[in-house]
N, C-alpha and C. Protein backbone atom coordinates (compact mmCIF):
# COMPACT_ATOMS: atom_id res chain seq x y z
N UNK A 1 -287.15 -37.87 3.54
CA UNK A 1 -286.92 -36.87 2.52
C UNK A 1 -285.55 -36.22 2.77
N UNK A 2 -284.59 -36.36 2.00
CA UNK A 2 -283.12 -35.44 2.04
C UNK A 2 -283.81 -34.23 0.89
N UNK A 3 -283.34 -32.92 1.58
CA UNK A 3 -283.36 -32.11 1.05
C UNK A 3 -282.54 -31.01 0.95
N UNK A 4 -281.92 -30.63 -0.25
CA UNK A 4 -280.58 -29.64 -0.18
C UNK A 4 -280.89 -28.31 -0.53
N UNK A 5 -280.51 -27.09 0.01
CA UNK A 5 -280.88 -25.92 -0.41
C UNK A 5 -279.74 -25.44 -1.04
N UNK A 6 -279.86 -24.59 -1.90
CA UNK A 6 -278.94 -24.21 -2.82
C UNK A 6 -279.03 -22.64 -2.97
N UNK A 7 -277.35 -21.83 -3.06
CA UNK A 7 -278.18 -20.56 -3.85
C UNK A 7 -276.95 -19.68 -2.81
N UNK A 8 -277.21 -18.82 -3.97
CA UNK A 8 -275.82 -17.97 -3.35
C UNK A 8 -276.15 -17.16 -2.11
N UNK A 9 -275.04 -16.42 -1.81
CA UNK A 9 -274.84 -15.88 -0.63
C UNK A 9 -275.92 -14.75 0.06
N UNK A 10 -277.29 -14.57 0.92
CA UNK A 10 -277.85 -14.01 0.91
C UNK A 10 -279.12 -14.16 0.48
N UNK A 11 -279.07 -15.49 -0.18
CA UNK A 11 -280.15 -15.95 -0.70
C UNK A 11 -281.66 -16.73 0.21
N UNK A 12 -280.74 -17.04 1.58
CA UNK A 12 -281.76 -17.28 2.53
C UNK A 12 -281.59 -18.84 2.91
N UNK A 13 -280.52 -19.70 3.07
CA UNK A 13 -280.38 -20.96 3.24
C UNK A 13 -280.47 -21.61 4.44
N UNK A 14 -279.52 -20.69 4.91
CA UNK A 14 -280.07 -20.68 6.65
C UNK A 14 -281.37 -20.59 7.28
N UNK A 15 -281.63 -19.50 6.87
CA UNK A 15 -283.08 -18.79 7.42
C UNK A 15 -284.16 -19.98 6.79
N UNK A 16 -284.31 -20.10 6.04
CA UNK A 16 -285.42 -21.73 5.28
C UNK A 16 -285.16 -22.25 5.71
N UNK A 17 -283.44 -23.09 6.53
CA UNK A 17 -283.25 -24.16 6.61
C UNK A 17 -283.86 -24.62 7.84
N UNK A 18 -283.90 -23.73 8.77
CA UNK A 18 -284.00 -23.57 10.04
C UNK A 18 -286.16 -23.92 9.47
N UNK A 19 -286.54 -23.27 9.09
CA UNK A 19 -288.11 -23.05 9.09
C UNK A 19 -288.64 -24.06 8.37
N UNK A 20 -287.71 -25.11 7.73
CA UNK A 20 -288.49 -25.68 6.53
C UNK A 20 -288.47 -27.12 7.48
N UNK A 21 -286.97 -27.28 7.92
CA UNK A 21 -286.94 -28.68 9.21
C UNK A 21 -287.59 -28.88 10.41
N UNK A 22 -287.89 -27.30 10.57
CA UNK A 22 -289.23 -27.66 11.58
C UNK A 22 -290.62 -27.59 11.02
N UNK A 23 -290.74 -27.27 9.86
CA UNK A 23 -292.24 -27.85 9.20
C UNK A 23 -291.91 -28.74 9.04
N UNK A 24 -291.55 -29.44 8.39
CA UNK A 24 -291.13 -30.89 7.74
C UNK A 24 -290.83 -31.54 8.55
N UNK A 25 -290.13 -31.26 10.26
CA UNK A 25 -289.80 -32.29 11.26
C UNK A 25 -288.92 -32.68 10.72
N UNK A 26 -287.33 -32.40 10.31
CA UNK A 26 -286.22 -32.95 9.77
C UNK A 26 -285.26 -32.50 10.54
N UNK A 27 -284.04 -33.42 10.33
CA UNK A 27 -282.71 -32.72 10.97
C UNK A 27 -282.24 -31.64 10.33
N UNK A 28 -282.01 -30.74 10.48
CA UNK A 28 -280.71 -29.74 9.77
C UNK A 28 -279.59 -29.89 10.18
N UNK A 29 -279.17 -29.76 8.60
CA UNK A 29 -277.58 -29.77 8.84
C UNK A 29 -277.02 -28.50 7.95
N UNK A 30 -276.07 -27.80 8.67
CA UNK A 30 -275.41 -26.68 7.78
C UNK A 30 -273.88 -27.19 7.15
N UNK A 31 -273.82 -27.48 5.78
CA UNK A 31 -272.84 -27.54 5.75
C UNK A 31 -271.24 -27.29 5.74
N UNK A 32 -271.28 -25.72 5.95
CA UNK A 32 -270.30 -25.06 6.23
C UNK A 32 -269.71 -25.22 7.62
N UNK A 33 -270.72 -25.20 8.41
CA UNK A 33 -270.57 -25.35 9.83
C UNK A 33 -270.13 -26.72 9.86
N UNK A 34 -270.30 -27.63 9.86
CA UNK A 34 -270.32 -28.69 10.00
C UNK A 34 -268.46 -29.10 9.35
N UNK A 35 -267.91 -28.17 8.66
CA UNK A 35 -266.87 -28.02 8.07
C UNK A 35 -265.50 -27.60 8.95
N UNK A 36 -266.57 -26.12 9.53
CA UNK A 36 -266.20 -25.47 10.40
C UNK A 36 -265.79 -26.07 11.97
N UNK A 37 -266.55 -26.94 12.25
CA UNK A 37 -266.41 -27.71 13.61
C UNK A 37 -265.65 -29.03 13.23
N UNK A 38 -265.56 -29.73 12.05
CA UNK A 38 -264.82 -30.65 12.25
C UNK A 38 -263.16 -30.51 11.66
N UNK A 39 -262.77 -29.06 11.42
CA UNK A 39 -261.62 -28.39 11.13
C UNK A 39 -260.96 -27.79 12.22
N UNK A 40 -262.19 -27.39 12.96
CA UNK A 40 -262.01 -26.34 14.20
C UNK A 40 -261.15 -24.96 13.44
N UNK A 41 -261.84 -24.57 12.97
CA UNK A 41 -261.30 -23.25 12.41
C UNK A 41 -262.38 -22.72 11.33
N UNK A 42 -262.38 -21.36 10.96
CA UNK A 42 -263.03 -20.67 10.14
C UNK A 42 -262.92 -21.22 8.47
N UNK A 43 -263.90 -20.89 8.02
CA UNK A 43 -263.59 -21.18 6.26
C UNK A 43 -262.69 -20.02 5.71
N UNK A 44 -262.32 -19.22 6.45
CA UNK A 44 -261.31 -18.14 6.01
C UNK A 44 -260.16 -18.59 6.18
N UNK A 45 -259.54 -19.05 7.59
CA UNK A 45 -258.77 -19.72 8.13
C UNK A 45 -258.14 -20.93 7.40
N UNK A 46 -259.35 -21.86 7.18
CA UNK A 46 -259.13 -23.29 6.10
C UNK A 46 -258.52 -22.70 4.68
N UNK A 47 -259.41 -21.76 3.98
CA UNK A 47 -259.03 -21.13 2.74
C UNK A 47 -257.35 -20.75 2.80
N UNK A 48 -257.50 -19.85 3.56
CA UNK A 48 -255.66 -19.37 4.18
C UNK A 48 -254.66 -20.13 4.49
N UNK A 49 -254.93 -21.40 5.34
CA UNK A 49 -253.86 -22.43 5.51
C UNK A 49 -253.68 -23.27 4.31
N UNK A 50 -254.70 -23.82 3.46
CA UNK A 50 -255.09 -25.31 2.81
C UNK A 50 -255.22 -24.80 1.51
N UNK A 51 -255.70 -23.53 1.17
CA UNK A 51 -256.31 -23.28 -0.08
C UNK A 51 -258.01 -23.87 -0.23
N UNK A 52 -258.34 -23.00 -1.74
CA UNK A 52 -259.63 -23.63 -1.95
C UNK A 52 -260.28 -25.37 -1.92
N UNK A 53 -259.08 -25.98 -2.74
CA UNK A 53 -258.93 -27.19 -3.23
C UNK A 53 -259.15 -28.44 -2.52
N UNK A 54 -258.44 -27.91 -1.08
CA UNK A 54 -258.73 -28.61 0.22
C UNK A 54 -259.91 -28.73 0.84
N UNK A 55 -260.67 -26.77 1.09
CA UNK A 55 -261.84 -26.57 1.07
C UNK A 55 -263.03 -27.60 0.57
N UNK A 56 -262.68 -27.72 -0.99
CA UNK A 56 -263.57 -28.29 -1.71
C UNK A 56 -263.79 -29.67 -2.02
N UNK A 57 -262.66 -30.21 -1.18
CA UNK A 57 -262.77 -31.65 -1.15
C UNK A 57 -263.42 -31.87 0.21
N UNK A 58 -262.82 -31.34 1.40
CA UNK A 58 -263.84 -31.46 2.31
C UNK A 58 -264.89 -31.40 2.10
N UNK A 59 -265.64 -30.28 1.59
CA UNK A 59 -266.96 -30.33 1.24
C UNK A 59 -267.48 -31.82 0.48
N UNK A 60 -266.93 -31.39 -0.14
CA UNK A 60 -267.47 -33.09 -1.25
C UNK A 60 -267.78 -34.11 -0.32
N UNK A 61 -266.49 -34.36 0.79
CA UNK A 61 -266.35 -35.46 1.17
C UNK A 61 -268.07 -35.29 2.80
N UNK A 62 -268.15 -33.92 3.17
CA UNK A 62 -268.77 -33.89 4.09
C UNK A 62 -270.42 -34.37 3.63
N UNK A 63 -270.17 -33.64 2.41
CA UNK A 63 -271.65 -34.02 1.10
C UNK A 63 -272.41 -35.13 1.56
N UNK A 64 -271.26 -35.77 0.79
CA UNK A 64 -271.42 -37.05 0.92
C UNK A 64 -271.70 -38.31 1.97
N UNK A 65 -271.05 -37.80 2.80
CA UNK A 65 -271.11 -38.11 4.56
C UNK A 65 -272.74 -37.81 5.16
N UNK A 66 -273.23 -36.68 4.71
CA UNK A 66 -274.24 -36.51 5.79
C UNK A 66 -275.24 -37.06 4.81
N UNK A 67 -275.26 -37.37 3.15
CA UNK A 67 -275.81 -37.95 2.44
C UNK A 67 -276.41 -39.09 3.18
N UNK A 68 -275.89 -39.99 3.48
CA UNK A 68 -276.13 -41.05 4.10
C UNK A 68 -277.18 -41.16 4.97
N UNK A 69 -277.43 -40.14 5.62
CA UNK A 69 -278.56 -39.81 6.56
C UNK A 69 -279.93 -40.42 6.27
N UNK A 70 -281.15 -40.54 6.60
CA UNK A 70 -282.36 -41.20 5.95
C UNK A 70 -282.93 -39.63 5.80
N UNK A 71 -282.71 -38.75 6.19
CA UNK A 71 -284.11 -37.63 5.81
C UNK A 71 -283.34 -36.06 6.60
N UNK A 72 -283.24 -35.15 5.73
CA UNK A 72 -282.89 -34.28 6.23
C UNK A 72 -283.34 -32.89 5.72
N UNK A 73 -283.15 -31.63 6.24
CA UNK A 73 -282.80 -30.64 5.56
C UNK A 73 -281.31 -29.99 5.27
N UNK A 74 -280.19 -29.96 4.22
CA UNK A 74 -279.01 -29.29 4.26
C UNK A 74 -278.74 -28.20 3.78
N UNK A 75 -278.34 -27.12 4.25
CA UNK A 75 -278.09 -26.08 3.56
C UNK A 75 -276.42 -25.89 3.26
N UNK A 76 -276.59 -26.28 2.02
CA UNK A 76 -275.33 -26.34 1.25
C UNK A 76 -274.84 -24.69 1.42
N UNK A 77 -273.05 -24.66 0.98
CA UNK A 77 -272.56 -23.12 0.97
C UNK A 77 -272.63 -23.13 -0.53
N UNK A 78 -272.54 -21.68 -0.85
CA UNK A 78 -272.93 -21.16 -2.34
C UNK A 78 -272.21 -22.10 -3.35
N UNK A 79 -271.20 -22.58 -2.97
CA UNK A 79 -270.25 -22.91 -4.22
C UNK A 79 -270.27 -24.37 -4.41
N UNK A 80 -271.03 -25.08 -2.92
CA UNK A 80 -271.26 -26.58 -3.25
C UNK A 80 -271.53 -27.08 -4.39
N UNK A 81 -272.38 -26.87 -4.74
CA UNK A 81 -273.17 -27.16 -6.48
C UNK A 81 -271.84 -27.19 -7.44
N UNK A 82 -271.02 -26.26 -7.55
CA UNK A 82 -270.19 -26.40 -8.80
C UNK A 82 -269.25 -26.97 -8.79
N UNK A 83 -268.68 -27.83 -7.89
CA UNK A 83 -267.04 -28.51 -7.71
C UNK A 83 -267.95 -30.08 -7.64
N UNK A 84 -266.74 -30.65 -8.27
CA UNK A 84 -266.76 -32.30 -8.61
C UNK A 84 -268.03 -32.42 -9.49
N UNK A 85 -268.70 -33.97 -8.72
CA UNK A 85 -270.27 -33.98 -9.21
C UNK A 85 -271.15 -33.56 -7.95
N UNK A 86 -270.51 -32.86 -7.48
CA UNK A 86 -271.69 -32.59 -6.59
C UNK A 86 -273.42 -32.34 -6.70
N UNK A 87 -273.57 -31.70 -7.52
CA UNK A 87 -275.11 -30.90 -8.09
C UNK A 87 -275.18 -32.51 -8.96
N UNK A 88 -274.83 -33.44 -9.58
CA UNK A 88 -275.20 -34.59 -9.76
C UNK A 88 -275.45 -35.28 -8.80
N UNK A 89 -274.72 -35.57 -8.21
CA UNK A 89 -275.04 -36.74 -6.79
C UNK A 89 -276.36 -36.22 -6.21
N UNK A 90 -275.95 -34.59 -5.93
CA UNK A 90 -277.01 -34.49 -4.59
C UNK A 90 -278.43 -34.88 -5.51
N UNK A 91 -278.70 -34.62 -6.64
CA UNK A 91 -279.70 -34.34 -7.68
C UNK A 91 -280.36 -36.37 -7.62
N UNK A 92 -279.32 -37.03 -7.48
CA UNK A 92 -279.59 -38.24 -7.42
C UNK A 92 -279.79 -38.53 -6.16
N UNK A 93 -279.76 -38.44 -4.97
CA UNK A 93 -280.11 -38.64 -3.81
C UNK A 93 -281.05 -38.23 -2.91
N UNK A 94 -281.54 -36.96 -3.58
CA UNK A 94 -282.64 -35.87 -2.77
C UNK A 94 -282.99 -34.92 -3.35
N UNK A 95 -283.38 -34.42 -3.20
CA UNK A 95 -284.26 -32.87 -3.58
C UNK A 95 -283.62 -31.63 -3.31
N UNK A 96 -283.12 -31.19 -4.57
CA UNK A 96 -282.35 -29.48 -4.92
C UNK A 96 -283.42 -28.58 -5.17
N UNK A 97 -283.13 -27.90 -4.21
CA UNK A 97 -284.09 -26.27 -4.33
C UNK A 97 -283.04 -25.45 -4.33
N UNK A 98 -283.16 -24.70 -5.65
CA UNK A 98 -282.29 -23.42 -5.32
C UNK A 98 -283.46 -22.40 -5.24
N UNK A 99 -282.63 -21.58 -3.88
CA UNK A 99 -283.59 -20.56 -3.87
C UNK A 99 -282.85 -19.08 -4.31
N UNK A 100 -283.81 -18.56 -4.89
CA UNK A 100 -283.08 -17.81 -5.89
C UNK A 100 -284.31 -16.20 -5.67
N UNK A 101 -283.65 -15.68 -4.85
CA UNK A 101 -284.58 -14.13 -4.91
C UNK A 101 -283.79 -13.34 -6.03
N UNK A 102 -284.01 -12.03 -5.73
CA UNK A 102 -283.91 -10.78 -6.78
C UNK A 102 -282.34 -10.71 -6.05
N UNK A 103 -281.65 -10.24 -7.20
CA UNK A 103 -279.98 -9.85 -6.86
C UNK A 103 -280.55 -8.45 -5.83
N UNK A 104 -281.14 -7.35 -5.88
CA UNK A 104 -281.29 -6.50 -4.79
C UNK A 104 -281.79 -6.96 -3.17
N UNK A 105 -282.30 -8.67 -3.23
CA UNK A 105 -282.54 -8.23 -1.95
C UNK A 105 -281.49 -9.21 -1.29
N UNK A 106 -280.92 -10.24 -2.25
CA UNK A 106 -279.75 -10.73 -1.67
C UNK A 106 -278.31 -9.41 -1.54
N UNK A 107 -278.32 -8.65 -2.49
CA UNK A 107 -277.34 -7.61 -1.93
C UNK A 107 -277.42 -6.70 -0.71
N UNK A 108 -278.75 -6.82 -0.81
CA UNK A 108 -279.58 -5.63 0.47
C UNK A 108 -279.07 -6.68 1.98
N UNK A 109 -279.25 -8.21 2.18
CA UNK A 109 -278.43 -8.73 3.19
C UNK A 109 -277.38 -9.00 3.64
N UNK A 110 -277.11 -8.86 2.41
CA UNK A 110 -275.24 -8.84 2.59
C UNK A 110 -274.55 -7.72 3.21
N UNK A 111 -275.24 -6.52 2.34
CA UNK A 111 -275.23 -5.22 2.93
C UNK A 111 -275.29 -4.91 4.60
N UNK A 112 -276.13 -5.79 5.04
CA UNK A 112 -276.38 -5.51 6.49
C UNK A 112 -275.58 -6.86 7.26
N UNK A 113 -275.02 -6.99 7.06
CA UNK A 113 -274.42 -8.59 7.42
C UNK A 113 -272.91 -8.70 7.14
N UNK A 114 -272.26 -7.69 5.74
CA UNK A 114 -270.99 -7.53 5.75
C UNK A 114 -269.83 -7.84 6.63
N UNK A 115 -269.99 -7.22 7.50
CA UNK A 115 -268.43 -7.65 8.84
C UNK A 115 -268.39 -9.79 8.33
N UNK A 116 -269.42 -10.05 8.27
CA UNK A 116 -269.80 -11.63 8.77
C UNK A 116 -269.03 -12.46 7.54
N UNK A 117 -269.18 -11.13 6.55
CA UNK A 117 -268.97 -12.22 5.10
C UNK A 117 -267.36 -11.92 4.89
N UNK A 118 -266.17 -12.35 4.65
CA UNK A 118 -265.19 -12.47 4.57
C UNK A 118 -264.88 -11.55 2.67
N UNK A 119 -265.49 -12.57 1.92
CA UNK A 119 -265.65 -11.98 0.72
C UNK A 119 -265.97 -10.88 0.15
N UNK A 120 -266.88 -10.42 0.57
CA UNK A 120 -267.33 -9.06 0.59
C UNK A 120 -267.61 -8.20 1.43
N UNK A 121 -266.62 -8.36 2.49
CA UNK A 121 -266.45 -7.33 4.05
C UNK A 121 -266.10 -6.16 3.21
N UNK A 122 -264.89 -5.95 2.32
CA UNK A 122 -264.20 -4.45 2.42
C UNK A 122 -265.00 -4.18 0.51
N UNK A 123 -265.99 -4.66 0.12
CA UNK A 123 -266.65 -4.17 -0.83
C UNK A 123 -267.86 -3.32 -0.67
N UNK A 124 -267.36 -1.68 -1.60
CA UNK A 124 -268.76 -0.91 -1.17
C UNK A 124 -269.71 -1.12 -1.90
N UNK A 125 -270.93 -0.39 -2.10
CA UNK A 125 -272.25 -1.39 -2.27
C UNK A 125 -272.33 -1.27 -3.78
N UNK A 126 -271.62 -0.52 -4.59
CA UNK A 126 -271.96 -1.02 -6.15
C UNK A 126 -271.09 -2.19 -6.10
N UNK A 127 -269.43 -2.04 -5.84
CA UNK A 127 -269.01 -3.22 -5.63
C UNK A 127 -269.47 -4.58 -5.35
N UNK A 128 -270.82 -4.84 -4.29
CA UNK A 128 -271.47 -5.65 -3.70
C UNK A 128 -272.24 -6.44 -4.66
N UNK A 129 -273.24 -5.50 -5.66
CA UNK A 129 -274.26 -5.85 -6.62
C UNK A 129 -273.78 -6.39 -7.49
N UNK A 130 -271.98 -5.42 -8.01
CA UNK A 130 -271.65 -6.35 -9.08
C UNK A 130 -270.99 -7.62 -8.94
N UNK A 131 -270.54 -7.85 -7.38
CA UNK A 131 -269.89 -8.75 -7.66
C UNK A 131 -270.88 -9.93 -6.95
N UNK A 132 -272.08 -9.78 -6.47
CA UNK A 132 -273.27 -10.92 -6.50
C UNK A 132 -273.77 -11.13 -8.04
N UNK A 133 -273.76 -10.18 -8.76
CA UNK A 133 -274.24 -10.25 -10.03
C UNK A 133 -273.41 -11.39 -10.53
N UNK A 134 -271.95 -11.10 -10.91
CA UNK A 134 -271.23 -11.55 -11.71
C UNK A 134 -271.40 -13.64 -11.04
N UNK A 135 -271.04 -13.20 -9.69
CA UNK A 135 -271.06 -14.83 -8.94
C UNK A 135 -272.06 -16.02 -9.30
N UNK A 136 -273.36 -14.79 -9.33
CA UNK A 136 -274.23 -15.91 -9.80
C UNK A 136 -274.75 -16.29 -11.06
N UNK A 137 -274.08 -15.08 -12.27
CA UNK A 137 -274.29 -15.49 -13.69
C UNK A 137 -272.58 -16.67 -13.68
N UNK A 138 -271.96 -17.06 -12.76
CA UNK A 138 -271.12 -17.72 -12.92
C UNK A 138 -271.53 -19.29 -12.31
N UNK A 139 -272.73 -19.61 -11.75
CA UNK A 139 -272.77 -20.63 -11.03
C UNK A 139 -274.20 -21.04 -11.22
N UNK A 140 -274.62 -20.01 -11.98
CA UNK A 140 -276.10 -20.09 -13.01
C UNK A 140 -276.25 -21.64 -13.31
N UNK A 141 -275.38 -21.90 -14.19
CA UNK A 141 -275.20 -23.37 -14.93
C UNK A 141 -275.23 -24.41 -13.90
N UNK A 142 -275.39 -24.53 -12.69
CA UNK A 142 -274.93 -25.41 -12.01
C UNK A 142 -276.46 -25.12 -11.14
N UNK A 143 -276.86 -24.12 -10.59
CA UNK A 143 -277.97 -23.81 -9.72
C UNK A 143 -279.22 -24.38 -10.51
N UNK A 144 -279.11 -24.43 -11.74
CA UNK A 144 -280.41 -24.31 -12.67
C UNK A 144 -280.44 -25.85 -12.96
N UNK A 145 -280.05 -26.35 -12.37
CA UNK A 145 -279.93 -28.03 -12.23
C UNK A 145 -280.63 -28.56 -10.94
N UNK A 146 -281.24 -27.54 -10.43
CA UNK A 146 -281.90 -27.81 -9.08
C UNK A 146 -283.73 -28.58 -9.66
N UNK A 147 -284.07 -29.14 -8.70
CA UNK A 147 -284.98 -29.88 -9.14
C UNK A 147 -286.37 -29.05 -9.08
N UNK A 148 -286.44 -28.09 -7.66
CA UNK A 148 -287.28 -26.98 -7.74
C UNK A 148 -286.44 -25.42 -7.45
N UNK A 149 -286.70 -24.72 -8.48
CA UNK A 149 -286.12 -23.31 -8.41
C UNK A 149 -287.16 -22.52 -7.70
N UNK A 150 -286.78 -21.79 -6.94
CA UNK A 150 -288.20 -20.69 -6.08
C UNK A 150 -287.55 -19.39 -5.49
N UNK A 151 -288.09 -18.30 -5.94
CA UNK A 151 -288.07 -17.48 -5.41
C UNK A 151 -288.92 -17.21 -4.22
N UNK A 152 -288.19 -17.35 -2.62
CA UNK A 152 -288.29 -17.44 -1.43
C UNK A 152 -289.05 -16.61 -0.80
N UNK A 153 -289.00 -14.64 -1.24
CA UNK A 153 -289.54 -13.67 -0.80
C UNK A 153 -290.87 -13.87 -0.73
N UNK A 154 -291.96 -14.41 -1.47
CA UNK A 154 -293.17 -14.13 -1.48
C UNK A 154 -293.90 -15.32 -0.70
N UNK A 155 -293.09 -16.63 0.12
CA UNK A 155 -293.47 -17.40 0.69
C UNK A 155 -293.32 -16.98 2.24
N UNK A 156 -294.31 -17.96 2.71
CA UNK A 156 -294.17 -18.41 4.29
C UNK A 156 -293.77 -19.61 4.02
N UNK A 157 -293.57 -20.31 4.95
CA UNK A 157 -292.95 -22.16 5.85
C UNK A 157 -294.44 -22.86 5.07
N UNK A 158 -295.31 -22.56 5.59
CA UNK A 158 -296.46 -23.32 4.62
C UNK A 158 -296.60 -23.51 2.97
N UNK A 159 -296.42 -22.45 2.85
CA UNK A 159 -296.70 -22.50 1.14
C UNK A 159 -295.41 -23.10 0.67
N UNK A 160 -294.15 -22.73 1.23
CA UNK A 160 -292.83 -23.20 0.91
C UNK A 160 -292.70 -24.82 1.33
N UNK A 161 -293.56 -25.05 2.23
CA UNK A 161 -293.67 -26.64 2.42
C UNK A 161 -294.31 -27.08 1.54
N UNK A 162 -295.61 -26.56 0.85
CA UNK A 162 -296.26 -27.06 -0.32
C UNK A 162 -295.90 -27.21 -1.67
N UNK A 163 -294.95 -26.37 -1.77
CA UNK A 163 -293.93 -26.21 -2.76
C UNK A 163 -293.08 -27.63 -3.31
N UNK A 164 -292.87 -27.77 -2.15
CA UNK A 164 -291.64 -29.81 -2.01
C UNK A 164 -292.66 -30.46 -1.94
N UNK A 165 -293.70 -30.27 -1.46
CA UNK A 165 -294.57 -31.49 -1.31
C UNK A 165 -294.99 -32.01 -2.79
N UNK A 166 -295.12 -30.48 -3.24
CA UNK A 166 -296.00 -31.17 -4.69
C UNK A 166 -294.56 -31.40 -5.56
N UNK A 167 -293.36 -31.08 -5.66
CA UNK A 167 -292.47 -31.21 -6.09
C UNK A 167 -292.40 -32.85 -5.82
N UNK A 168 -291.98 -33.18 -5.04
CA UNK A 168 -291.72 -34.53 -4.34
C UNK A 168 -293.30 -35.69 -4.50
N UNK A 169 -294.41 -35.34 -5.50
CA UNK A 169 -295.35 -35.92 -5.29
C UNK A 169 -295.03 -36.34 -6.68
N UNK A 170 -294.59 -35.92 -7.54
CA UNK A 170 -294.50 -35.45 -8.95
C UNK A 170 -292.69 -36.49 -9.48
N UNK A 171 -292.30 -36.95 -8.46
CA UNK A 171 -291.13 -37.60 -8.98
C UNK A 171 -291.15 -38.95 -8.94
């Protein structure tokens, strides 16, 4: 089973990714990190030297790379889905979950996590809401192409495993 998590910043990709590959017994892979270590430098850093463009071909190209794998869990970065065909390919190769909570409780982590996020380090907290708001009525079109959409908050690792199972029983 390849499986990609999707979903903007705060949304919980990590935190599933980590809980869903050890229910499921899968590899994880983060794809930012994985960006991050074979750049040897920050995605701030990459952004700053290379630009986005560079960014986003790496990505594509890393996509695609760990694609290959027989069975995984990946937690894609927010913006994977909308550059090239990405949200096509992955959609053809494995299983898209975007996970998609309430804009308050993805702002509410960001909130506590700020220093970490580059983007919204020096934004105060209406700043924060609107500009998670605006990000994800901008990447809407691309997330909503996911094969299962779920709001994450009201699950555990079990029910969220039952979730793909019956998803993945059904294709």
């Amino acid at each position: 089973m390849k499986i990609f998590l999707l979903g903007f910043m705060g949304s919980g990709k990590s935190y599933w990714g980590r809980q869903l590959a050890a229910e499921l017994q899968l590899p994880l892979y983060d794809l930012d990190a994985m960006i991050v270590k074979a750049e040897q430098r920050s995605i701030t850093e990459i952004f700053a030297a290379e630009g986005e463009d560079f960014f986003r071909r790496r990505e594509r190209d890393m996509l695609r790379e760990t694609a290959a794998a027989p069975a995984f869990v990946l937690s894609c970065g927010g913006g994977a889905p909308c550059f090239f065909d990405n949200m096509s390919f992955m959609n053809v190769v494995g299983l898209t979950i975007w996970l998609n909570p309430p804009v308050p409780v993805m702002t509410n982590r960001l909130r506590r996590n700020r220093e970490k996020r580059p983007l919204v380090r020096d934004l105060d907290d209406a700043a924060l809401e609107a500009y998670v708001t605006q990000k994800l009525e901008e990447r809407r079109v691309f997330y909503e192409q996911a094969r299962l959409i779920i709001d994450p908050v009201p699950h555990n690792v079990a029910t969220f495993a039952e979730k793909i199972r019956q998803c993945t029983e059904h294709t």
